[in-house]
Protein backbone atom coordinates (compact mmCIF):
# COMPACT_ATOMS: atom_id res chain seq x y z
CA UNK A 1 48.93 2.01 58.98
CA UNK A 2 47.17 1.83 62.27
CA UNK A 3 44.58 4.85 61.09
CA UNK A 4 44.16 2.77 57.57
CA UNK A 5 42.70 -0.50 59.53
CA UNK A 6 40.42 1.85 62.07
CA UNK A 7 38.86 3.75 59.10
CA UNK A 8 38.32 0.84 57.43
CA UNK A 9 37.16 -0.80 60.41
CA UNK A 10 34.50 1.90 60.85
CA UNK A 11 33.59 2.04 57.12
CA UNK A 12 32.70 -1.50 57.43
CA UNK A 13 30.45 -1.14 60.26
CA UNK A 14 28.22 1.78 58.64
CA UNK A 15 27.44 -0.90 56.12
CA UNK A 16 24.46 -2.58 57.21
CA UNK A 17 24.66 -6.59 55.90
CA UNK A 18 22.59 -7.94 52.82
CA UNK A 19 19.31 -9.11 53.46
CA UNK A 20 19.12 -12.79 53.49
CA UNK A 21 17.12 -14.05 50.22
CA UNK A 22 13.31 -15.48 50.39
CA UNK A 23 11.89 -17.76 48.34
CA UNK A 24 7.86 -17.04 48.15
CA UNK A 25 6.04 -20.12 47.51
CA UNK A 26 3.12 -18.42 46.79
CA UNK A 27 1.92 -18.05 43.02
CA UNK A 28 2.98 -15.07 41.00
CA UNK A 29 -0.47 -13.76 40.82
CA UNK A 30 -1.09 -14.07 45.02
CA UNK A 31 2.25 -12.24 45.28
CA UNK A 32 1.41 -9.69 43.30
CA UNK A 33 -1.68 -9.30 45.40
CA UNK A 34 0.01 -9.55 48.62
CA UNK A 35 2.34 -6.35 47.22
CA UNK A 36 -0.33 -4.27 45.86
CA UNK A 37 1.15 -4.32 42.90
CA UNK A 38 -0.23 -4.72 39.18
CA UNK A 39 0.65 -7.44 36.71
CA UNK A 40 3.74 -6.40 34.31
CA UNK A 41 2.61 -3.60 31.43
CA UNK A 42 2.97 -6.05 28.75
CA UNK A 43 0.13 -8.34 29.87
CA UNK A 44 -2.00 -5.43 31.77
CA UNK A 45 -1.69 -3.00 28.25
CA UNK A 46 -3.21 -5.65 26.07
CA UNK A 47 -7.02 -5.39 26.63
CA UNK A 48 -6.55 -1.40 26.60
CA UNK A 49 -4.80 -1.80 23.15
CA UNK A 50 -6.94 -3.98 22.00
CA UNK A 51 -9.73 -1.44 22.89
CA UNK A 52 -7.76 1.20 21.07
CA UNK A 53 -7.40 -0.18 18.05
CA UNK A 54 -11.32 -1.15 17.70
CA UNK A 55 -12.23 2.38 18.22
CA UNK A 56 -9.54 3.60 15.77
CA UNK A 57 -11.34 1.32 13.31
CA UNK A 58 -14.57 2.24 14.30
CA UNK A 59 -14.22 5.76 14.19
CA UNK A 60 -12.23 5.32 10.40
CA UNK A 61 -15.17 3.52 9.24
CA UNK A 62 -17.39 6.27 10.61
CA UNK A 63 -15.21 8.74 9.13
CA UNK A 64 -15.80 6.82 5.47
CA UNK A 65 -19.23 6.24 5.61
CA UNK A 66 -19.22 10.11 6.39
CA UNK A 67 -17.44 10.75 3.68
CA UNK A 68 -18.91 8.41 0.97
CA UNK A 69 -22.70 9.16 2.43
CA UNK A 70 -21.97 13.49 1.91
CA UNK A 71 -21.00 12.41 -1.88
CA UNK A 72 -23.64 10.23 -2.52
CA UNK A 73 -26.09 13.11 -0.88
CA UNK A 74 -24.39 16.10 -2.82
CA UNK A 75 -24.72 13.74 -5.97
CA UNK A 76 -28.55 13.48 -5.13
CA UNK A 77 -29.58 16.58 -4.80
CA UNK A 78 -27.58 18.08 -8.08
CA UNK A 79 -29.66 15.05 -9.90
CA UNK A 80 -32.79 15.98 -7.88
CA UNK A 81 -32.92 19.90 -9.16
CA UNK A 82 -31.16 19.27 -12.31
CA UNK A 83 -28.30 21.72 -10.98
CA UNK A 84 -27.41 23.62 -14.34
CA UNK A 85 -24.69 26.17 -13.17
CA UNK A 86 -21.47 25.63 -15.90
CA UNK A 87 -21.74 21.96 -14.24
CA UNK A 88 -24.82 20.63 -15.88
CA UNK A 89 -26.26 17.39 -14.08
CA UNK A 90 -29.27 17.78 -16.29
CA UNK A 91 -28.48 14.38 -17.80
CA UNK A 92 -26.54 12.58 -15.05
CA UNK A 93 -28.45 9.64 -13.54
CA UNK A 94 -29.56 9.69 -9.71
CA UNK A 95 -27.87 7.50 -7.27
CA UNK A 96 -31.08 5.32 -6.91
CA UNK A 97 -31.23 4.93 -11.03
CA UNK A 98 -27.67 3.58 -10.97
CA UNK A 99 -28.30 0.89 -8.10
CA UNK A 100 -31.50 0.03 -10.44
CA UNK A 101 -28.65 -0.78 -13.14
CA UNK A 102 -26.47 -2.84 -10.34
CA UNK A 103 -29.32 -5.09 -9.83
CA UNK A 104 -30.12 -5.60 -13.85
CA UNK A 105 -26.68 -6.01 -15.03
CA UNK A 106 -25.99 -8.53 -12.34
CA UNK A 107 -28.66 -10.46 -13.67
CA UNK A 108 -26.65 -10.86 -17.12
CA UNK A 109 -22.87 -12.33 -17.37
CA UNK A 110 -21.44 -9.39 -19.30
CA UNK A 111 -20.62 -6.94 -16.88
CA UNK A 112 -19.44 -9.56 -14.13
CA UNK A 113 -17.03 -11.14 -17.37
CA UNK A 114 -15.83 -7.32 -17.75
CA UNK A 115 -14.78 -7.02 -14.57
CA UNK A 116 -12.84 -10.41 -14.81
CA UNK A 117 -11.36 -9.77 -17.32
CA UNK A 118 -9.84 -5.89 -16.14
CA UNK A 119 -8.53 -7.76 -13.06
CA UNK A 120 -6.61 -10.10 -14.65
CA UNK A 121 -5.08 -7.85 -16.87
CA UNK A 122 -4.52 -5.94 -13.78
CA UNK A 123 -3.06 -8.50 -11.72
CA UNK A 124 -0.77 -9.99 -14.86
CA UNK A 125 0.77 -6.47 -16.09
CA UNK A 126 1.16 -5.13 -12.42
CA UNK A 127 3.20 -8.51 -11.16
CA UNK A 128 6.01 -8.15 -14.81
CA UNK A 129 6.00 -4.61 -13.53
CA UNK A 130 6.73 -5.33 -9.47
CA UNK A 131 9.42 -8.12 -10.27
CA UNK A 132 11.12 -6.17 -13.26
CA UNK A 133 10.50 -2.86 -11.61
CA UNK A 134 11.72 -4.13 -7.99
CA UNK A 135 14.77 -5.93 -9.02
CA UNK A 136 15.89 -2.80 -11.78
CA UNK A 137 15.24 -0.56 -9.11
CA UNK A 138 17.86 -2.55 -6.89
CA UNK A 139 20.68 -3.07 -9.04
CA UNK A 140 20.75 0.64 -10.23
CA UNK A 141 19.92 1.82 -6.60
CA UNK A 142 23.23 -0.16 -5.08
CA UNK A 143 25.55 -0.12 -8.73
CA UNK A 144 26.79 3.21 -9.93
CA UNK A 145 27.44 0.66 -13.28
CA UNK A 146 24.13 -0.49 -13.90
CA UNK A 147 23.09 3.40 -12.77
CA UNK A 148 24.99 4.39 -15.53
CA UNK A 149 24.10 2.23 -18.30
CA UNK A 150 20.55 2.15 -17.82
CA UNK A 151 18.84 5.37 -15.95
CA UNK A 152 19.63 7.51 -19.58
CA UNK A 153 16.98 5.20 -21.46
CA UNK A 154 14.58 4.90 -18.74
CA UNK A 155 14.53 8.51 -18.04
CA UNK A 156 14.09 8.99 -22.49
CA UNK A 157 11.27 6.76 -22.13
CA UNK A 158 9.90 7.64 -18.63
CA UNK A 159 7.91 11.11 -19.73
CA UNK A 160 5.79 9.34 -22.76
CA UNK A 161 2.34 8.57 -21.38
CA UNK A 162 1.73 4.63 -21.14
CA UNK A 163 -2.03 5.67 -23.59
CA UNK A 164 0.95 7.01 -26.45
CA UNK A 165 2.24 3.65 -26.41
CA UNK A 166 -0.98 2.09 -27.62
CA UNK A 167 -0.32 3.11 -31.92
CA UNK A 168 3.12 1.32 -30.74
CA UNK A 169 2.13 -1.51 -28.79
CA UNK A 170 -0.81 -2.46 -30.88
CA UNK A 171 1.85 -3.24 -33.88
CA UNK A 172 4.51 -5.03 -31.37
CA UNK A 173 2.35 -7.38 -30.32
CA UNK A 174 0.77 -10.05 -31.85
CA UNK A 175 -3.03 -9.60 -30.42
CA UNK A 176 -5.01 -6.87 -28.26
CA UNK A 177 -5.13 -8.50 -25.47
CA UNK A 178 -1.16 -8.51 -25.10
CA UNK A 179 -0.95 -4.83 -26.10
CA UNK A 180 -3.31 -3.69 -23.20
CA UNK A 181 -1.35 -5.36 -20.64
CA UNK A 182 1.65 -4.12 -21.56
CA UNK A 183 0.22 -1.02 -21.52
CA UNK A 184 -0.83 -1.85 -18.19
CA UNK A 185 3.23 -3.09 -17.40
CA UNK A 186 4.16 0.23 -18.58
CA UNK A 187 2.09 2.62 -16.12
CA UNK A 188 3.10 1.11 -13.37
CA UNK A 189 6.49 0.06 -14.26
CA UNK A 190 8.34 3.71 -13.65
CA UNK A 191 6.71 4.50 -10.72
CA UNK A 192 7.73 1.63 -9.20
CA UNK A 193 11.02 1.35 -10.41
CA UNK A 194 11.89 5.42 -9.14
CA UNK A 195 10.93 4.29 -5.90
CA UNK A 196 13.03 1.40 -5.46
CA UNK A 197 15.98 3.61 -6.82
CA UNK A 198 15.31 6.35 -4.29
CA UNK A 199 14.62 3.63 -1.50
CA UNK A 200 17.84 2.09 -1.71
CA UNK A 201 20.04 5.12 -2.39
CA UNK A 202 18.73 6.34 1.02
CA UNK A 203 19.93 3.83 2.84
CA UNK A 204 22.44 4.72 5.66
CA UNK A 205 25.46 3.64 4.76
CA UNK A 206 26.73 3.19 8.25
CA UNK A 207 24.15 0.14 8.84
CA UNK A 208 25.88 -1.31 5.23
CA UNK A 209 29.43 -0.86 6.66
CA UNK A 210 28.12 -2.58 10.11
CA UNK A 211 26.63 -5.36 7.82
CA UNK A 212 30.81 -5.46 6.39
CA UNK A 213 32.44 -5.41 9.29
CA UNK A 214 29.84 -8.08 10.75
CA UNK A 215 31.29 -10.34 8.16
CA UNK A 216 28.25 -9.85 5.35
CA UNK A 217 28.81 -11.18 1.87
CA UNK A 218 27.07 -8.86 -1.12
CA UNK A 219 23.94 -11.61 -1.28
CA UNK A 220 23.11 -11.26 2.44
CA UNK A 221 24.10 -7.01 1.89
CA UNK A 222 21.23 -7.16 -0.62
CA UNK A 223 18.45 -9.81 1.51
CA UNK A 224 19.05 -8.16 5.04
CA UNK A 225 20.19 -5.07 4.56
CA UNK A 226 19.62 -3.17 1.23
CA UNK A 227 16.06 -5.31 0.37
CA UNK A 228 14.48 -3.95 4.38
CA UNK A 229 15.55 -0.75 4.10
CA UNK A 230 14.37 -0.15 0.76
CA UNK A 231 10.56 -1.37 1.48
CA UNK A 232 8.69 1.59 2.51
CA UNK A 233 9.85 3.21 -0.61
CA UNK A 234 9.03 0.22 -2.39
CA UNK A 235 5.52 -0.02 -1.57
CA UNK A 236 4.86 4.00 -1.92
CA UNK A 237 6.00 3.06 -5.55
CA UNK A 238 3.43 -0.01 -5.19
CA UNK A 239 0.54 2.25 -4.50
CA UNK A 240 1.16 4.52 -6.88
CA UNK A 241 2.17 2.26 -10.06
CA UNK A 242 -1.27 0.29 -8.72
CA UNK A 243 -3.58 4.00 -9.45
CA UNK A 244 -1.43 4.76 -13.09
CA UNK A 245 -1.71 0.91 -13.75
CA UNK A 246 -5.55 1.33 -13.64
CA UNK A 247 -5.58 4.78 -15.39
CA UNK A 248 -3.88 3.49 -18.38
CA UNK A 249 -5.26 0.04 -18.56
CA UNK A 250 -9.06 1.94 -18.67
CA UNK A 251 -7.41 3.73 -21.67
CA UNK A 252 -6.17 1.03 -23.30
CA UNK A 253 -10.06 -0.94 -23.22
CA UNK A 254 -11.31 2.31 -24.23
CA UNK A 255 -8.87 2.61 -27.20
CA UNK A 256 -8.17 -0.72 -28.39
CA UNK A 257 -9.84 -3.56 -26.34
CA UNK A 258 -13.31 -5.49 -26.82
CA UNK A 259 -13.72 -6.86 -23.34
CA UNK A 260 -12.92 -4.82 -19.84
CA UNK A 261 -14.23 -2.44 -17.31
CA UNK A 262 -12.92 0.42 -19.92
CA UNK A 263 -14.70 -0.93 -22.88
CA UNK A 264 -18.15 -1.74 -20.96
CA UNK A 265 -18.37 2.30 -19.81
CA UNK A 266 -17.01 3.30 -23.18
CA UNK A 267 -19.62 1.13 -25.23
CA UNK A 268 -22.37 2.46 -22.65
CA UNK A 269 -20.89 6.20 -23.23
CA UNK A 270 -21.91 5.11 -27.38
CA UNK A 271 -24.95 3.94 -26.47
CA UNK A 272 -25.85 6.70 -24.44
CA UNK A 273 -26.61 4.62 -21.37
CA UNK A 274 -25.85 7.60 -18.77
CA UNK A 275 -26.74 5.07 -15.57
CA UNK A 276 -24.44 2.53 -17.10
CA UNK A 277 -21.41 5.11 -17.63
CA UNK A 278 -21.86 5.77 -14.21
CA UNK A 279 -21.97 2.15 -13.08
CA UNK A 280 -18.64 1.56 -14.68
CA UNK A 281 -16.86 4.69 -13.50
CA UNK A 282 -17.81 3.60 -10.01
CA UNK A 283 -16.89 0.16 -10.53
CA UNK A 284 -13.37 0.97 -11.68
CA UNK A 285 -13.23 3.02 -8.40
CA UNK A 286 -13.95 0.40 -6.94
CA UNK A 287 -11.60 -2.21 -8.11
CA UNK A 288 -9.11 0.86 -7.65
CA UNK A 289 -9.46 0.81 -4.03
CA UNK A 290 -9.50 -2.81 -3.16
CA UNK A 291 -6.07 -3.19 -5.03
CA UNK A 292 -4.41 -0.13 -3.13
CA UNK A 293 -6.17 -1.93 -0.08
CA UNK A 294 -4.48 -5.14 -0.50
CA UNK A 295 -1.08 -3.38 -0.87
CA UNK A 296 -1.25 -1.61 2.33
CA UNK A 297 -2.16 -4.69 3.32
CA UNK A 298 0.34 -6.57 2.46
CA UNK A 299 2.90 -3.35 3.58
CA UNK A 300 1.44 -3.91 7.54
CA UNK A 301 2.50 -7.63 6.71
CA UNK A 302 5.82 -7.14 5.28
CA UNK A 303 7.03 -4.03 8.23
CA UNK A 304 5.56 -4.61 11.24
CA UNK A 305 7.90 -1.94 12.45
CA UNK A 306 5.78 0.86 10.60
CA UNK A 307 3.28 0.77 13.58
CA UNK A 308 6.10 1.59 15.70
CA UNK A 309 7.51 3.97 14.05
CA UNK A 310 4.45 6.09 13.10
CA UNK A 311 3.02 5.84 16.44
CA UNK A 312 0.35 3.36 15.24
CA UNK A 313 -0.35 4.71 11.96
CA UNK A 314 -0.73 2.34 9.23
């Protein structure tokens, strides 16, 4: 007993006391100062990031205008020499003779009423197609029921080409403009509603059991848990319904409309208007790329986490 206390009695004298605690009146910047030391890496990071990120836009639009400027250039020199090797550009317009056209049909309404008129079909067909396609794509993603009952038909009528539908469609509904966009609805319909299938089947079910045990009813299952995990699939079926939506509604002005994008090149293709064909084929590219635009905007919105995850890649 007697060694017991003396160890402990010399244990407790190698241990030097506490340091009493100091309060610095100073402000937190002066301290810092005083310790050589720099701010915390959340507030000293944000001008570098913010640096970053401009030259990672920069250099993308650099990259672009690269990009579009070498196309533009090949395009003007097969005009320019009237390259006639299998690919004949004998008859293709120049670059310079379709701006010309950009300029004239600007002056008239008809081409800016075309384009009007594609978007909204656009815009009308692909929203039935994201709220049908999103909320199919749910219940048979998360019910082996609904899985059951409904993936046979879609996957009959999945492989016919939304253009086939256009005989069809044209008798279903009572007027043209109704048939085009529901050919429209149907291209990007499937490829919306796959993804959403796929998106929530690959879910892990251990973050659904957590949800369970955590005391989560099937409604909040399906807002917090299934409806998250299932959005980058989601919007990779966004972006691509978006391209087949355009595709097939160009058919369907080509086929069966009066007014459009589609039917403005396709009338100019009958009048042989070669720097008008070209004008509308660009335009639709156009249109084409500001819609997939807006939906990876609207992804960066939606999962802020993708940033993150890709290492800054959105």
């Amino acid at each position: 007993m007697r060694t017991a206390q003396l160890i402990d009695a010399d244990f407790a004298g190698d241990i030097p006391p506490a340091p009493a605690a100091t309060v610095s009146l100073l402000p937190v910047g002066a301290q810092l100062e005083a310790r050589n030391e720099s701010p915390p890496p959340s507030v000293a990071s944000q001008p570098r990031r913010a640096t970053q990120w401009l030259q990672g836009r920069l250099a993308g639009w650099l990259l672009a205008g690269v990009s579009i400027g070498s196309v533009l250039l090949l395009w003007h020199l097969a005009t320019l020499y009237r390259l006639d090797f299998y690919i004949r550009f004998n008859n293709i317009p120049t670059p310079a003779q379709v701006f010309d056209k950009v300029i004239e049909v600007n002056r008239s309404a008809k081409f800016i009423t075309s384009i009007g008129i594609s978007v909204r079909r656009i815009l009308f067909g692909f929203a039935v197609a994201t709220v049908l396609g999103v909320g199919l794509g749910i219940l048979i993603g998360r019910y082996r029921l609904v899985r059951q009952l409904a993936m046979p038909a879609m996957e009959v009528f999945r492989p016919i080409p939304a253009i086939a539908w256009v005989p069809m469609s044209i008798m279903l509904w009572p007027s043209n403009e109704v048939s085009i966009v529901f050919i429209t609805f149907l291209g990007a319909f499937f490829p919306i509603l796959l993804n959403t299938v796929h998106g929530v089947e690959a879910i892990d079910p251990v973050l659904l059991r957590a949800a369970r045990s955590l005391g989560a009813k099937e409604r909040r299952l399906l807002a917090h848990v299934v409806l998250p995990g299932a959005l980058p699939h989601i919007f990779t079926g966004l972006a691509v319904g978006m391209g087949v939506a355009w595709v097939s509604l160009i058919a369907a002005e080509m086929i069966s409309g009066q007014f459009g994008i589609g039917y403005f090149t396709w009338e100019a293709y009958s009048l042989i208007t070669y720097s008008e064909i070209a004008l509308g084929m660009i335009t639709i590219g156009v249109l084409g790329l500001l819609c997939s635009g807006a939906i990876r905007f609207v992804a960066r919105i939606c999962m802020p986490w993708q940033a993150y995850s890709t290492g800054g890649r959105t």
